[in-house]
Protein backbone atom coordinates (compact mmCIF):
# COMPACT_ATOMS: atom_id res chain seq x y z
CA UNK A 1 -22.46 4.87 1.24
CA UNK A 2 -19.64 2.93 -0.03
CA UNK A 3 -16.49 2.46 1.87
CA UNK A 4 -14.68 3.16 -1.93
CA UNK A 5 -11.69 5.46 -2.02
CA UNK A 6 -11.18 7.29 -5.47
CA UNK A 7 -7.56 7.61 -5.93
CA UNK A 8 -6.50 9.71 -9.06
CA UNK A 9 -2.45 9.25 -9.43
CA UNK A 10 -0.06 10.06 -11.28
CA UNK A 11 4.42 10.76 -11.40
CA UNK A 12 4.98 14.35 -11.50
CA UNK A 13 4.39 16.16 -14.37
CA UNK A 14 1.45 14.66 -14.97
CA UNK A 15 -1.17 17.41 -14.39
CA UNK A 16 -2.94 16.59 -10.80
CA UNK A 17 -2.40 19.76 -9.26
CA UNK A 18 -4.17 22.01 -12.07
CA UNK A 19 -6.86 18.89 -12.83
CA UNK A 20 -7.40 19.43 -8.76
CA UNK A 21 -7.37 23.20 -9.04
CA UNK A 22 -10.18 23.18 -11.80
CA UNK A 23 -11.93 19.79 -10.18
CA UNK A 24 -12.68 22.07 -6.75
CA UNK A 25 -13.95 24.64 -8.80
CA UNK A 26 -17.04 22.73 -9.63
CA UNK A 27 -19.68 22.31 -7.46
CA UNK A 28 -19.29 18.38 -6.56
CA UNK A 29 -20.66 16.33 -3.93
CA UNK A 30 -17.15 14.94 -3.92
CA UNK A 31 -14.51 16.65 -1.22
CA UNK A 32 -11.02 16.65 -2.77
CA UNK A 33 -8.17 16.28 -1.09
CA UNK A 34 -3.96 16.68 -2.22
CA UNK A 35 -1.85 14.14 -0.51
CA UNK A 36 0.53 17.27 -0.84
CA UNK A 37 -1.47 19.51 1.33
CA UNK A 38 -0.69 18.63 5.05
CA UNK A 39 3.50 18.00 4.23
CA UNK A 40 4.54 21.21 5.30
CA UNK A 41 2.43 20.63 9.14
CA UNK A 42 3.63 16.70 9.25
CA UNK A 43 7.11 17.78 8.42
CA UNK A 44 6.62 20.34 11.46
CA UNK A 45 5.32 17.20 13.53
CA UNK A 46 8.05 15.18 12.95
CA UNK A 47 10.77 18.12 12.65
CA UNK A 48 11.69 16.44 9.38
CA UNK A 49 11.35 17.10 5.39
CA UNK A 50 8.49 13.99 5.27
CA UNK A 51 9.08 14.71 1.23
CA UNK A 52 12.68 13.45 1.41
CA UNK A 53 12.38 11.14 4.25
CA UNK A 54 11.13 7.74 2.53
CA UNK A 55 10.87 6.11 5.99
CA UNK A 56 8.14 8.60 6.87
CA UNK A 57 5.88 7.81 4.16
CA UNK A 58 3.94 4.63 5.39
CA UNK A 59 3.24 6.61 8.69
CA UNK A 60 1.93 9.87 6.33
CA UNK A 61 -0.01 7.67 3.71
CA UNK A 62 -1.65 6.13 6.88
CA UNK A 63 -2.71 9.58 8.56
CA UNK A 64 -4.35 10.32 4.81
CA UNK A 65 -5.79 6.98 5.26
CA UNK A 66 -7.67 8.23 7.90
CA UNK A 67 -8.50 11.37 6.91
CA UNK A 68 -10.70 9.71 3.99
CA UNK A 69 -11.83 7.28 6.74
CA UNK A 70 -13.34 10.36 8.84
CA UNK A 71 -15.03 11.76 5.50
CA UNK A 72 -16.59 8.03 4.74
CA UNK A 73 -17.83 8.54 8.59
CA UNK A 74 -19.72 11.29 7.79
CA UNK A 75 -21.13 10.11 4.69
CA UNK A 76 -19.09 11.93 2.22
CA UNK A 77 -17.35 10.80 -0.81
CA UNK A 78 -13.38 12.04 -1.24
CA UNK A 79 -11.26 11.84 -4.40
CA UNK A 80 -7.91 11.72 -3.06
CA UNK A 81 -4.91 12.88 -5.80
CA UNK A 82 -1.79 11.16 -5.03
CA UNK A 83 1.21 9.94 -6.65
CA UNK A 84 0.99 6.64 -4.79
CA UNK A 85 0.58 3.56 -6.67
CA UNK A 86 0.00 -0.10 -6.48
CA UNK A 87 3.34 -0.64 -4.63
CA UNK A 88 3.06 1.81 -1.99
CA UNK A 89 -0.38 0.11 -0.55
CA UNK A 90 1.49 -3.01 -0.43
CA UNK A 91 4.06 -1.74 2.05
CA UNK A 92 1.17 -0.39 4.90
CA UNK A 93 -1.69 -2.74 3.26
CA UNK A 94 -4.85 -0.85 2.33
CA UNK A 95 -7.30 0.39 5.14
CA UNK A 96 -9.20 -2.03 6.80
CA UNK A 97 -12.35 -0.22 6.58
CA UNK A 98 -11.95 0.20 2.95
CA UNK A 99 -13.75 -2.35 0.59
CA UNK A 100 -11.79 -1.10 -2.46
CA UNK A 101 -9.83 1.08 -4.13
CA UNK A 102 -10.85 2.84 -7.28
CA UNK A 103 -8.02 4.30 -9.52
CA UNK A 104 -7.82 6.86 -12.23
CA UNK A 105 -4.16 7.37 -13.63
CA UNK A 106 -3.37 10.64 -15.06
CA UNK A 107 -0.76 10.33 -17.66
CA UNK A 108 0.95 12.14 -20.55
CA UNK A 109 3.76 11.30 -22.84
CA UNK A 110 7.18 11.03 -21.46
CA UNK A 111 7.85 14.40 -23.57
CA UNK A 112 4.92 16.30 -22.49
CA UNK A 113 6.14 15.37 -19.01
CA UNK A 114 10.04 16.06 -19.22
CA UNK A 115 9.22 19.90 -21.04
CA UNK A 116 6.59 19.97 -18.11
CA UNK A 117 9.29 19.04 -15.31
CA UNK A 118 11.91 21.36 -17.07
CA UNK A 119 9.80 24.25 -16.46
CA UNK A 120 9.85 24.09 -12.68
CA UNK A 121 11.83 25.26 -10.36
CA UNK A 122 14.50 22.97 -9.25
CA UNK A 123 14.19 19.73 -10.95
CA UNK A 124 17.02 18.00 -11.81
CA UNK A 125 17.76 15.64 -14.57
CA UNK A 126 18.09 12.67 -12.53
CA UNK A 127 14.23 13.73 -10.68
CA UNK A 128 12.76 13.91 -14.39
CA UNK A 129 14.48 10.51 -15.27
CA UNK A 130 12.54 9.31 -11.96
CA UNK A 131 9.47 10.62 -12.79
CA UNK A 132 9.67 8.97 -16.33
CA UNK A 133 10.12 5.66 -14.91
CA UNK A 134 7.51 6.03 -11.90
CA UNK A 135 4.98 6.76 -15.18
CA UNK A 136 5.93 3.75 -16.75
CA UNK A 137 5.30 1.76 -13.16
CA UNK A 138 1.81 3.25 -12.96
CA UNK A 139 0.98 2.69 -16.76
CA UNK A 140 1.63 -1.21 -16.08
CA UNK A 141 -0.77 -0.99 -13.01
CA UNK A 142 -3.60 0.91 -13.57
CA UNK A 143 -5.50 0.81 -16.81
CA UNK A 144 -8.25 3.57 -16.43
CA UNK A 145 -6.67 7.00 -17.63
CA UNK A 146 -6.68 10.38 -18.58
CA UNK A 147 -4.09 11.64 -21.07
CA UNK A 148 -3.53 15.19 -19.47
CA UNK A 149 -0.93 15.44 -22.67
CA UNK A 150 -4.27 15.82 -25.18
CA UNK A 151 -6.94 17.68 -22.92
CA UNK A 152 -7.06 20.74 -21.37
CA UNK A 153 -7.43 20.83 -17.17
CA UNK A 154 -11.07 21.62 -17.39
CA UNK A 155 -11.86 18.38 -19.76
CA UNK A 156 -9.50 16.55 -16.84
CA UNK A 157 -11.70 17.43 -14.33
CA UNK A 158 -14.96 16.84 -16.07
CA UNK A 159 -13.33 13.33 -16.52
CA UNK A 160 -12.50 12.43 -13.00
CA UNK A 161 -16.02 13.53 -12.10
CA UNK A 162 -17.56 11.24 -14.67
CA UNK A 163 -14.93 8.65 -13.77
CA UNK A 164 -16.37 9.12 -10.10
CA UNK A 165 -20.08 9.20 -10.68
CA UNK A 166 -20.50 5.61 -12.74
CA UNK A 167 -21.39 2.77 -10.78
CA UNK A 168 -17.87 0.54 -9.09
């Protein structure tokens, strides 16, 4: 197996969590994991909001790190869904047991993504503008995409599997 980790990103708004919701309900050989899914226990850990705290997000990107290392250990292949990009890798350096990364943006327009960020609970108009601009960071990075804007969750999914299967 291939020490490859399959990163699908993406600035708020841009449809990972429901791509992820309808991704594990397939039957993959893939195990998916939400870079959002152990905050509330690491923020326990460190008896701080790791969300808000940027200083705690090399430490928390490396635990993940690991995570995926333990799954390559035991032969299995993980998709990770993240918003990290390019940038973020640079600051802690990619794993060292890693050969490369493999990255899938998902992306809509900025409009599909403000109405999208609108809609939820307690996002302010300065955390939309943010979002719009991390978009633009990741569109400049990472060529390979899904435009969540013009298919449905279930076409988003079948995409990131196909964009998983083909040969790196």
């Amino acid at each position: 197996m291939n020490s490859t980790i399959y990163m699908v990103t993406g600035a708020p708004g841009s449809g990972k969590s429901l791509a992820l919701e309808h991704l594990l309900a397939r039957r993959s050989p893939y195990l998916a994991f939400d870079i959002d899914w152990l905050a509330a226990p690491a923020s326990q850990l460190v008896r701080a909001d790791i969300m808000s705290i940027s200083a705690t997000w090399p430490a928390y990107n490396a635990m993940w790190f690991e995570i995926l290392h333990s799954m390559h250990k035991n032969h299995r292949q993980a998709i990770f869904f993240s918003p990290l990009d390019q940038r973020d890798l640079a600051l802690c350096g990619p794993p060292a047991w890693c050969e490369r990364i493999e990255w899938l943006l998902l992306d809509c327009d900025d409009g599909t993504r403000q109405t999208r960020l609108t809609r939820r609970a307690g996002w302010t108009a300065a955390q939309i503008d943010e979002a719009v601009a991390d978009a633009q960071v990741l569109r400049e990075q990472i060529s390979v995409r899904v435009d969540t804007g013009l298919s449905t969750p279930a076409e988003v999914a079948d995409a990131i599997l196909e964009w998983a299967k083909r040969p790196g």
